[in-house]
N, C-alpha and C. Protein backbone atom coordinates (compact mmCIF):
# COMPACT_ATOMS: atom_id res chain seq x y z
N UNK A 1 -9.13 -9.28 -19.94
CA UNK A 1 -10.26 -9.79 -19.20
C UNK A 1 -11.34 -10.26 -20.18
N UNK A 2 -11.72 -11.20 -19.80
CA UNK A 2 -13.04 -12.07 -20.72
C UNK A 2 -14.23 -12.04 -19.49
N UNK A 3 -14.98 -11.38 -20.11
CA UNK A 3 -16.31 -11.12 -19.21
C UNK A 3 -15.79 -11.43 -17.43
N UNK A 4 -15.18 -10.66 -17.05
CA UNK A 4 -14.59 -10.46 -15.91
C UNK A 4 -13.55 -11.10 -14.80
N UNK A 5 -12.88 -12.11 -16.27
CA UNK A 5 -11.48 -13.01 -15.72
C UNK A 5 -10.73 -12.64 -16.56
N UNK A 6 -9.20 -13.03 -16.40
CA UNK A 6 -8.15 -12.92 -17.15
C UNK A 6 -8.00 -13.69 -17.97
N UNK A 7 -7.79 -13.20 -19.05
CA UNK A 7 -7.54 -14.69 -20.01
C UNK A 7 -5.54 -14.63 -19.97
N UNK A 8 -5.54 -15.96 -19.44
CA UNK A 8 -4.12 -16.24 -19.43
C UNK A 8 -2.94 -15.56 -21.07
N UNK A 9 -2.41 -15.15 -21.01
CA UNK A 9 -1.26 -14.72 -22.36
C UNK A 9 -1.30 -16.27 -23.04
N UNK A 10 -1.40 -16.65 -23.86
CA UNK A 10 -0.77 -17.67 -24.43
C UNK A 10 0.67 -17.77 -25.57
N UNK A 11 1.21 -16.46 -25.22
CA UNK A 11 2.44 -16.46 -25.31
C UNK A 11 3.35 -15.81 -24.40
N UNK A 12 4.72 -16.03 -23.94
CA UNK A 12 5.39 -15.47 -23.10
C UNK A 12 6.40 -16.33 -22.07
N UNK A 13 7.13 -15.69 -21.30
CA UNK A 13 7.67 -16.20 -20.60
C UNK A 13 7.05 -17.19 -19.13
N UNK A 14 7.71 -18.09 -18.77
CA UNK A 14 7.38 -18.73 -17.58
C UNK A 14 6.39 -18.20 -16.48
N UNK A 15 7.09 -16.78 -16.33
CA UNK A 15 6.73 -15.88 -15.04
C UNK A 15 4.78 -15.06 -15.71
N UNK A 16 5.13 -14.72 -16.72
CA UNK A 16 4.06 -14.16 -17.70
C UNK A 16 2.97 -15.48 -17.77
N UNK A 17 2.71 -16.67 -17.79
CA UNK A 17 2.02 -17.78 -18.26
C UNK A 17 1.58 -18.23 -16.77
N UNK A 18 2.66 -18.20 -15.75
CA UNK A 18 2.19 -18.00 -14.61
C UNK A 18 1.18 -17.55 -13.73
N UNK A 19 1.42 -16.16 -13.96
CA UNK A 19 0.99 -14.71 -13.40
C UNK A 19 -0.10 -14.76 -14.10
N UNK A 20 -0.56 -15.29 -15.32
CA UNK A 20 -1.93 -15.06 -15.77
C UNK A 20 -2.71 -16.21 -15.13
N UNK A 21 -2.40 -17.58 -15.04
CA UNK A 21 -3.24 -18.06 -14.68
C UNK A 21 -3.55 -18.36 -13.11
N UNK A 22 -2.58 -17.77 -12.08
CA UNK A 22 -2.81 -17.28 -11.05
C UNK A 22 -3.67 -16.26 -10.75
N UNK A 23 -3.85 -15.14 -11.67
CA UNK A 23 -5.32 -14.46 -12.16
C UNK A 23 -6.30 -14.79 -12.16
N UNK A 24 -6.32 -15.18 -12.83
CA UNK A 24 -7.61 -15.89 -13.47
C UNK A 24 -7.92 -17.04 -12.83
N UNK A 25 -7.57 -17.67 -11.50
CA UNK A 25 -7.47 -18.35 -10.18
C UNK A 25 -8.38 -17.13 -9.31
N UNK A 26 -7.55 -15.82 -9.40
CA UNK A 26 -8.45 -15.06 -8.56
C UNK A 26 -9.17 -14.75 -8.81
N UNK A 27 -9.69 -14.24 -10.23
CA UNK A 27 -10.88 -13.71 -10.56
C UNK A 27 -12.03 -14.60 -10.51
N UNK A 28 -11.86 -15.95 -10.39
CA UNK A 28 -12.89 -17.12 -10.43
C UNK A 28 -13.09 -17.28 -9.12
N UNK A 29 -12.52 -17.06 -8.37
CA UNK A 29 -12.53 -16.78 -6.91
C UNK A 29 -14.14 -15.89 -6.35
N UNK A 30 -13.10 -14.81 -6.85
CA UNK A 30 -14.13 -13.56 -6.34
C UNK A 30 -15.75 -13.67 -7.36
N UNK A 31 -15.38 -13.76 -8.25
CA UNK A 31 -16.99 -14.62 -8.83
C UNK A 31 -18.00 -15.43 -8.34
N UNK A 32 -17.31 -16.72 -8.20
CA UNK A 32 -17.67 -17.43 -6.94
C UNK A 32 -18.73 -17.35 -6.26
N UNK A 33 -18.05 -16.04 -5.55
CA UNK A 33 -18.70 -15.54 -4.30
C UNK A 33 -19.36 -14.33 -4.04
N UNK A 34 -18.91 -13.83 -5.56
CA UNK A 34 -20.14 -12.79 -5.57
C UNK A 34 -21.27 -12.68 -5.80
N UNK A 35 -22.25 -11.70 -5.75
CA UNK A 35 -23.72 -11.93 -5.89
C UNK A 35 -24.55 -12.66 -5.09
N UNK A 36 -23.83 -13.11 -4.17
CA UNK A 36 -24.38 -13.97 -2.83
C UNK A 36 -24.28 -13.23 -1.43
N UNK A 37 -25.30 -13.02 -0.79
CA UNK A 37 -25.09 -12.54 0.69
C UNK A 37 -24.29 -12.92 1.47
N UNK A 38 -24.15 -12.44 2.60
CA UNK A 38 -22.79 -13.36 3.39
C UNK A 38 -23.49 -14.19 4.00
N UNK A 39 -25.00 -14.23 4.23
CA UNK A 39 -26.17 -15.00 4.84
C UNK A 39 -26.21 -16.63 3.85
N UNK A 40 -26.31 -16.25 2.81
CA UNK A 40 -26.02 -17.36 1.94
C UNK A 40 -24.90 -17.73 1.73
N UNK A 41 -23.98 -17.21 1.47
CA UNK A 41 -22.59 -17.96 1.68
C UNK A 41 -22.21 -19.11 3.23
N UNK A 42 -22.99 -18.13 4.32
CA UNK A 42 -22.52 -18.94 5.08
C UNK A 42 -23.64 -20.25 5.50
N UNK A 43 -24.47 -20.26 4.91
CA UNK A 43 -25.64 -21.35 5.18
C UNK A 43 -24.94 -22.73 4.74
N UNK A 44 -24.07 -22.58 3.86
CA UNK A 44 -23.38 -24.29 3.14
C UNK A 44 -22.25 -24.28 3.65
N UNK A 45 -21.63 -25.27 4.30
CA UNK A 45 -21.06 -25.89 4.90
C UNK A 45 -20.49 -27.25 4.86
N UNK A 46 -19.62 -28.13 5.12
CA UNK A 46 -19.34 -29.22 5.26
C UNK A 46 -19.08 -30.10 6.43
N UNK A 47 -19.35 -31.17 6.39
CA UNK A 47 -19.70 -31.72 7.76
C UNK A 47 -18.29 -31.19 8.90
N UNK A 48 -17.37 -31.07 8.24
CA UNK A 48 -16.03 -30.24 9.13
C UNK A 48 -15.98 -28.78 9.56
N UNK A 49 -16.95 -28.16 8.86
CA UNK A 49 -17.16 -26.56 9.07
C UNK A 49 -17.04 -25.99 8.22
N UNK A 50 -16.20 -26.73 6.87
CA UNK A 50 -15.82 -25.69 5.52
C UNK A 50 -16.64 -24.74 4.93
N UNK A 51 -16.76 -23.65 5.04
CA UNK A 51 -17.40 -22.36 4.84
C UNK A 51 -16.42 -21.82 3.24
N UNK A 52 -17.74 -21.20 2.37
CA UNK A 52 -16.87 -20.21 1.17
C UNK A 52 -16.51 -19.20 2.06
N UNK A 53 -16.28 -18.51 3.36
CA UNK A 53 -15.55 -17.45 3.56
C UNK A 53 -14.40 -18.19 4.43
N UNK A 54 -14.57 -19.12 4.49
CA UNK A 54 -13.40 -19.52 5.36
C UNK A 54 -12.44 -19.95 4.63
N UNK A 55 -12.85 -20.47 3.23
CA UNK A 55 -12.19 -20.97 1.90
C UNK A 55 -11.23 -19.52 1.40
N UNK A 56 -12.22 -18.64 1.79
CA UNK A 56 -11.38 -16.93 0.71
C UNK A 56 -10.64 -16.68 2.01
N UNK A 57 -10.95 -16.66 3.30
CA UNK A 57 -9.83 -16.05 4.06
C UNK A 57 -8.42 -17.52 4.49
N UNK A 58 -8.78 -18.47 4.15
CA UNK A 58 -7.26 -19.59 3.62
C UNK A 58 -6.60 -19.03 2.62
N UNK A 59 -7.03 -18.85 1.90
CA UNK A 59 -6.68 -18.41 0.16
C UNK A 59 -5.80 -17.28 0.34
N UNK A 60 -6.74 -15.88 0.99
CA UNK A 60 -5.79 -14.66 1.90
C UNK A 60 -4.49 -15.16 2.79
N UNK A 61 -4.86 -15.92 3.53
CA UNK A 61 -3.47 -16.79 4.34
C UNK A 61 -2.15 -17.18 3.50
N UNK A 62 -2.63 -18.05 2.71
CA UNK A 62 -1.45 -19.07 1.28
C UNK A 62 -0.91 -17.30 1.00
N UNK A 63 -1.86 -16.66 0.33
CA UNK A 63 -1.08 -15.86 -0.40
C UNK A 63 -0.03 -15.15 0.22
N UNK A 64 -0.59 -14.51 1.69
CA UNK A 64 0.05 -13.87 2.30
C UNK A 64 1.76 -14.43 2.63
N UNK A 65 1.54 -15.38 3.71
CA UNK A 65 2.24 -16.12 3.80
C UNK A 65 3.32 -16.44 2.52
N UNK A 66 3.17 -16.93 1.71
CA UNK A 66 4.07 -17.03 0.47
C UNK A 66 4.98 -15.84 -0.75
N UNK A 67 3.91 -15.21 -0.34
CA UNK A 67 4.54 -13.49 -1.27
C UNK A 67 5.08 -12.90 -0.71
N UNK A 68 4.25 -12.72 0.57
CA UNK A 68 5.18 -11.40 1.51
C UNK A 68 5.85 -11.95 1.99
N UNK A 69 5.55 -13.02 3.09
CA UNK A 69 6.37 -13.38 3.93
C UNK A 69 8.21 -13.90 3.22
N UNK A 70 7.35 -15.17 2.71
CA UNK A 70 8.33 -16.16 2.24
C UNK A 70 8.75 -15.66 1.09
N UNK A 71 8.64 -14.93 0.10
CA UNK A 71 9.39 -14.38 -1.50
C UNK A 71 9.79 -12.81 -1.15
N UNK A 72 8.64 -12.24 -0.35
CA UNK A 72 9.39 -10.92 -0.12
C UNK A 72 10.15 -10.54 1.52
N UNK A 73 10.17 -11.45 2.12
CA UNK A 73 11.05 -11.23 3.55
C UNK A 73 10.11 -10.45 4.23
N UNK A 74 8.72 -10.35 4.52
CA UNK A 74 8.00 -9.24 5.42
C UNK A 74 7.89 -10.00 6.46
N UNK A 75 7.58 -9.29 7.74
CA UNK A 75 8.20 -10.14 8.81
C UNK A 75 6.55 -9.21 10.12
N UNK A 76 5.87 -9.75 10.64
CA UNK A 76 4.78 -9.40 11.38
C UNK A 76 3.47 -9.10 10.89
N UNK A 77 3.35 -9.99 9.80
CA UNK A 77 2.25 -10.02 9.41
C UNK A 77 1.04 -11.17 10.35
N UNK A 78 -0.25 -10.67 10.05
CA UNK A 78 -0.92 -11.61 10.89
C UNK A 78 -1.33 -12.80 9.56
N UNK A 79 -2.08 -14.39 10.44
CA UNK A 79 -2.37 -14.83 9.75
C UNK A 79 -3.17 -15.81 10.69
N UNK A 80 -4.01 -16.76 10.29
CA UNK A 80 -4.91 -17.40 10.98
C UNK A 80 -4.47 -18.44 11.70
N UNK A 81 -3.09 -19.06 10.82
CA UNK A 81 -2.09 -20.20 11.31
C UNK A 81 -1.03 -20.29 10.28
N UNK A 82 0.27 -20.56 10.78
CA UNK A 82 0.52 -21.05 9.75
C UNK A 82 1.64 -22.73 10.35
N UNK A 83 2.11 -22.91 8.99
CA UNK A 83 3.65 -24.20 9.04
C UNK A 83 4.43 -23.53 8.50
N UNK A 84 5.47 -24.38 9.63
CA UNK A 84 7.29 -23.98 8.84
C UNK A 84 7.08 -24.80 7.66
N UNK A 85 7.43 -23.44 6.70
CA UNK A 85 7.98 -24.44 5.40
C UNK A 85 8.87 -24.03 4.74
N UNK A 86 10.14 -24.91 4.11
CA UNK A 86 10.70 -23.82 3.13
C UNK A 86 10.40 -23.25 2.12
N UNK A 87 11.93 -22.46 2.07
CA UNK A 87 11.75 -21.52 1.43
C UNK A 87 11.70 -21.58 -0.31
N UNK A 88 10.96 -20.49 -0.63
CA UNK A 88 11.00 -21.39 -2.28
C UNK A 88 11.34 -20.24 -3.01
N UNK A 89 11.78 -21.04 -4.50
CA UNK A 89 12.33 -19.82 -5.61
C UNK A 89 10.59 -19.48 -5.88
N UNK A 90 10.76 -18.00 -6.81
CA UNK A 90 9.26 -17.44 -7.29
C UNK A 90 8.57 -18.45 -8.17
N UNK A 91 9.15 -18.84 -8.79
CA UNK A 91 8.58 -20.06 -10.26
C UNK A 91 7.73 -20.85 -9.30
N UNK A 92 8.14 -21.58 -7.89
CA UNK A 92 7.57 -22.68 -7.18
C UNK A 92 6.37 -22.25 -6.74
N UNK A 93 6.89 -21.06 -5.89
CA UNK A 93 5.63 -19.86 -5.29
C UNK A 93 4.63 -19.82 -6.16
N UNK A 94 4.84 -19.57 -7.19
CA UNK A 94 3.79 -19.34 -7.82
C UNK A 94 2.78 -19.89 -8.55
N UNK A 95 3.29 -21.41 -8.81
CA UNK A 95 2.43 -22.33 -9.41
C UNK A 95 1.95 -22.95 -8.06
N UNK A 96 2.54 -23.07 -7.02
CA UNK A 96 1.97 -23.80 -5.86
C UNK A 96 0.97 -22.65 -5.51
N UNK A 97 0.73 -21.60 -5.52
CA UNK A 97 -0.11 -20.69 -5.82
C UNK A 97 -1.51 -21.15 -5.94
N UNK A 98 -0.82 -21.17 -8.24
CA UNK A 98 -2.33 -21.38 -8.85
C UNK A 98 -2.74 -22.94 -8.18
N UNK A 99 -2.26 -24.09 -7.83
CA UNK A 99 -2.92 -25.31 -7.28
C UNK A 99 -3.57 -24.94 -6.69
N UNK A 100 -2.99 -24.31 -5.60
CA UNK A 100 -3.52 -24.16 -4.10
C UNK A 100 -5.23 -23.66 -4.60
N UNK A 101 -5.21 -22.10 -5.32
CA UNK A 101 -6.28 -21.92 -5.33
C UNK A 101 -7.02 -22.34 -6.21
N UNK A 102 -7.08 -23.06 -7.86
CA UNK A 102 -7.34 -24.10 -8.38
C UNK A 102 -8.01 -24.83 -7.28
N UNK A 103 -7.58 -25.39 -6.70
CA UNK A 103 -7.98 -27.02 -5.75
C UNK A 103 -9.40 -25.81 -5.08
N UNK A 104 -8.98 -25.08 -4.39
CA UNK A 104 -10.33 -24.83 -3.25
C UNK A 104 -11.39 -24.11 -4.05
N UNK A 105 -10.89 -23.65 -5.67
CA UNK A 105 -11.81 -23.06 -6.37
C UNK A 105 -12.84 -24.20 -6.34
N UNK A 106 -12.18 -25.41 -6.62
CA UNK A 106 -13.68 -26.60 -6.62
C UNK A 106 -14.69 -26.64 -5.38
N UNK A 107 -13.54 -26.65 -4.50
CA UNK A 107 -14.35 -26.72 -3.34
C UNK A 107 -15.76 -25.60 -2.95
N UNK A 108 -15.17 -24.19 -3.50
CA UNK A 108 -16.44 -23.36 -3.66
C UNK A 108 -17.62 -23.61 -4.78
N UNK A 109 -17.51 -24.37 -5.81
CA UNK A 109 -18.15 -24.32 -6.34
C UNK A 109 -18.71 -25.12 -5.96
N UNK A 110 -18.96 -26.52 -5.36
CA UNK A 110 -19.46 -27.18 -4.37
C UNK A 110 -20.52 -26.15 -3.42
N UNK A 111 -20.02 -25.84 -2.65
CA UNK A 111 -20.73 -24.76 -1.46
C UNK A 111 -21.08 -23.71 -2.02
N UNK A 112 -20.82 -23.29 -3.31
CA UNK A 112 -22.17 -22.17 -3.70
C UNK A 112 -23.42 -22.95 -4.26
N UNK A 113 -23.05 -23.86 -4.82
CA UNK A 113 -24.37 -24.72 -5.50
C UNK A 113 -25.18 -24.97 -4.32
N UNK A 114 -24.56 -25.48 -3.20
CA UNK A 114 -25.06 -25.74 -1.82
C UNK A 114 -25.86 -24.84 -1.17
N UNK A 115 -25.74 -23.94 -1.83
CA UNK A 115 -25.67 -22.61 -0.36
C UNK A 115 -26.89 -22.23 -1.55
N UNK A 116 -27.05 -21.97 -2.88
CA UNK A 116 -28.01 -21.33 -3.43
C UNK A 116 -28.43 -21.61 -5.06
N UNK A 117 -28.01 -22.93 -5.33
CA UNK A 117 -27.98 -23.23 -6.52
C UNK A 117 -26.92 -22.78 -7.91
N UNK A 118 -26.18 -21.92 -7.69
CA UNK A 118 -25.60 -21.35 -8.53
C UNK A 118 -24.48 -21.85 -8.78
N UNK A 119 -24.55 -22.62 -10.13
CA UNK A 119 -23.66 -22.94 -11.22
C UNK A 119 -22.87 -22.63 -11.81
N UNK A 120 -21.79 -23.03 -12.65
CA UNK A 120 -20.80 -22.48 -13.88
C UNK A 120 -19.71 -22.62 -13.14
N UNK A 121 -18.72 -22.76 -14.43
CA UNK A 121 -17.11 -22.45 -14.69
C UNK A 121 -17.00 -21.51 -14.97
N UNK A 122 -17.53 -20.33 -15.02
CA UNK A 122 -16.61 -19.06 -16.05
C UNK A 122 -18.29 -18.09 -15.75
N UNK A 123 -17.81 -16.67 -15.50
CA UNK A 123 -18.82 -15.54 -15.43
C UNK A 123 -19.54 -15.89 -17.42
């Protein structure tokens, strides 16, 4: 951890180079959005409704959906919505992962600046 993210391995296997920067996806996440009320989080918005908690409970969805469901076979889990999709090896899972949350990490940083001025890439 580097002042409260993962610093990716920069040596290792596929799954190892992965798994770190899927980390460090989450830990920029929860940064994000910490230190902010839920009063301020939810004041910024986009003209469609896009909310930073609506952004972290999608994020909860992808993951769910893809680990448990789809890589580990769990079967009655709840979720907000989902699509049929196939099924994927772990390597796919997991970089479609870090995109997924990559991509909406921007999007929060957008709507925290919005919501209360607060800046940065990195704690």
């Amino acid at each position: 951890m580097t002042r409260g993210t993962t610093e990716p391995a920069h040596r290792g296997d596929d799954r190892t180079a992965v798994l770190g920067f899927l980390q460090r996806q989450r830990d920029l996440v929860a940064w994000k959005v910490g230190g902010a009320s839920d009063e301020v989080l939810r004041s910024a918005s986009t003209p469609t409704g896009l909310t930073a908690h609506g952004l972290v409970r999608h994020l909860t969805n992808v993951e769910r959906w893809w680990l448990r469901h789809e890589f580990a076979g769990e079967t009655g889990l709840p979720y907000d919505g989902t699509e049929d999709d196939p099924r994927a090896d772990q390597r796919w899972t997991l970089v479609h992962l870090v995109e997924e949350t990559a991509r909406h990490l921007g999007h929060l940083d957008l709507l925290r600046e919005q919501a209360d001025g607060a800046v940065g890439a990195q704690p």
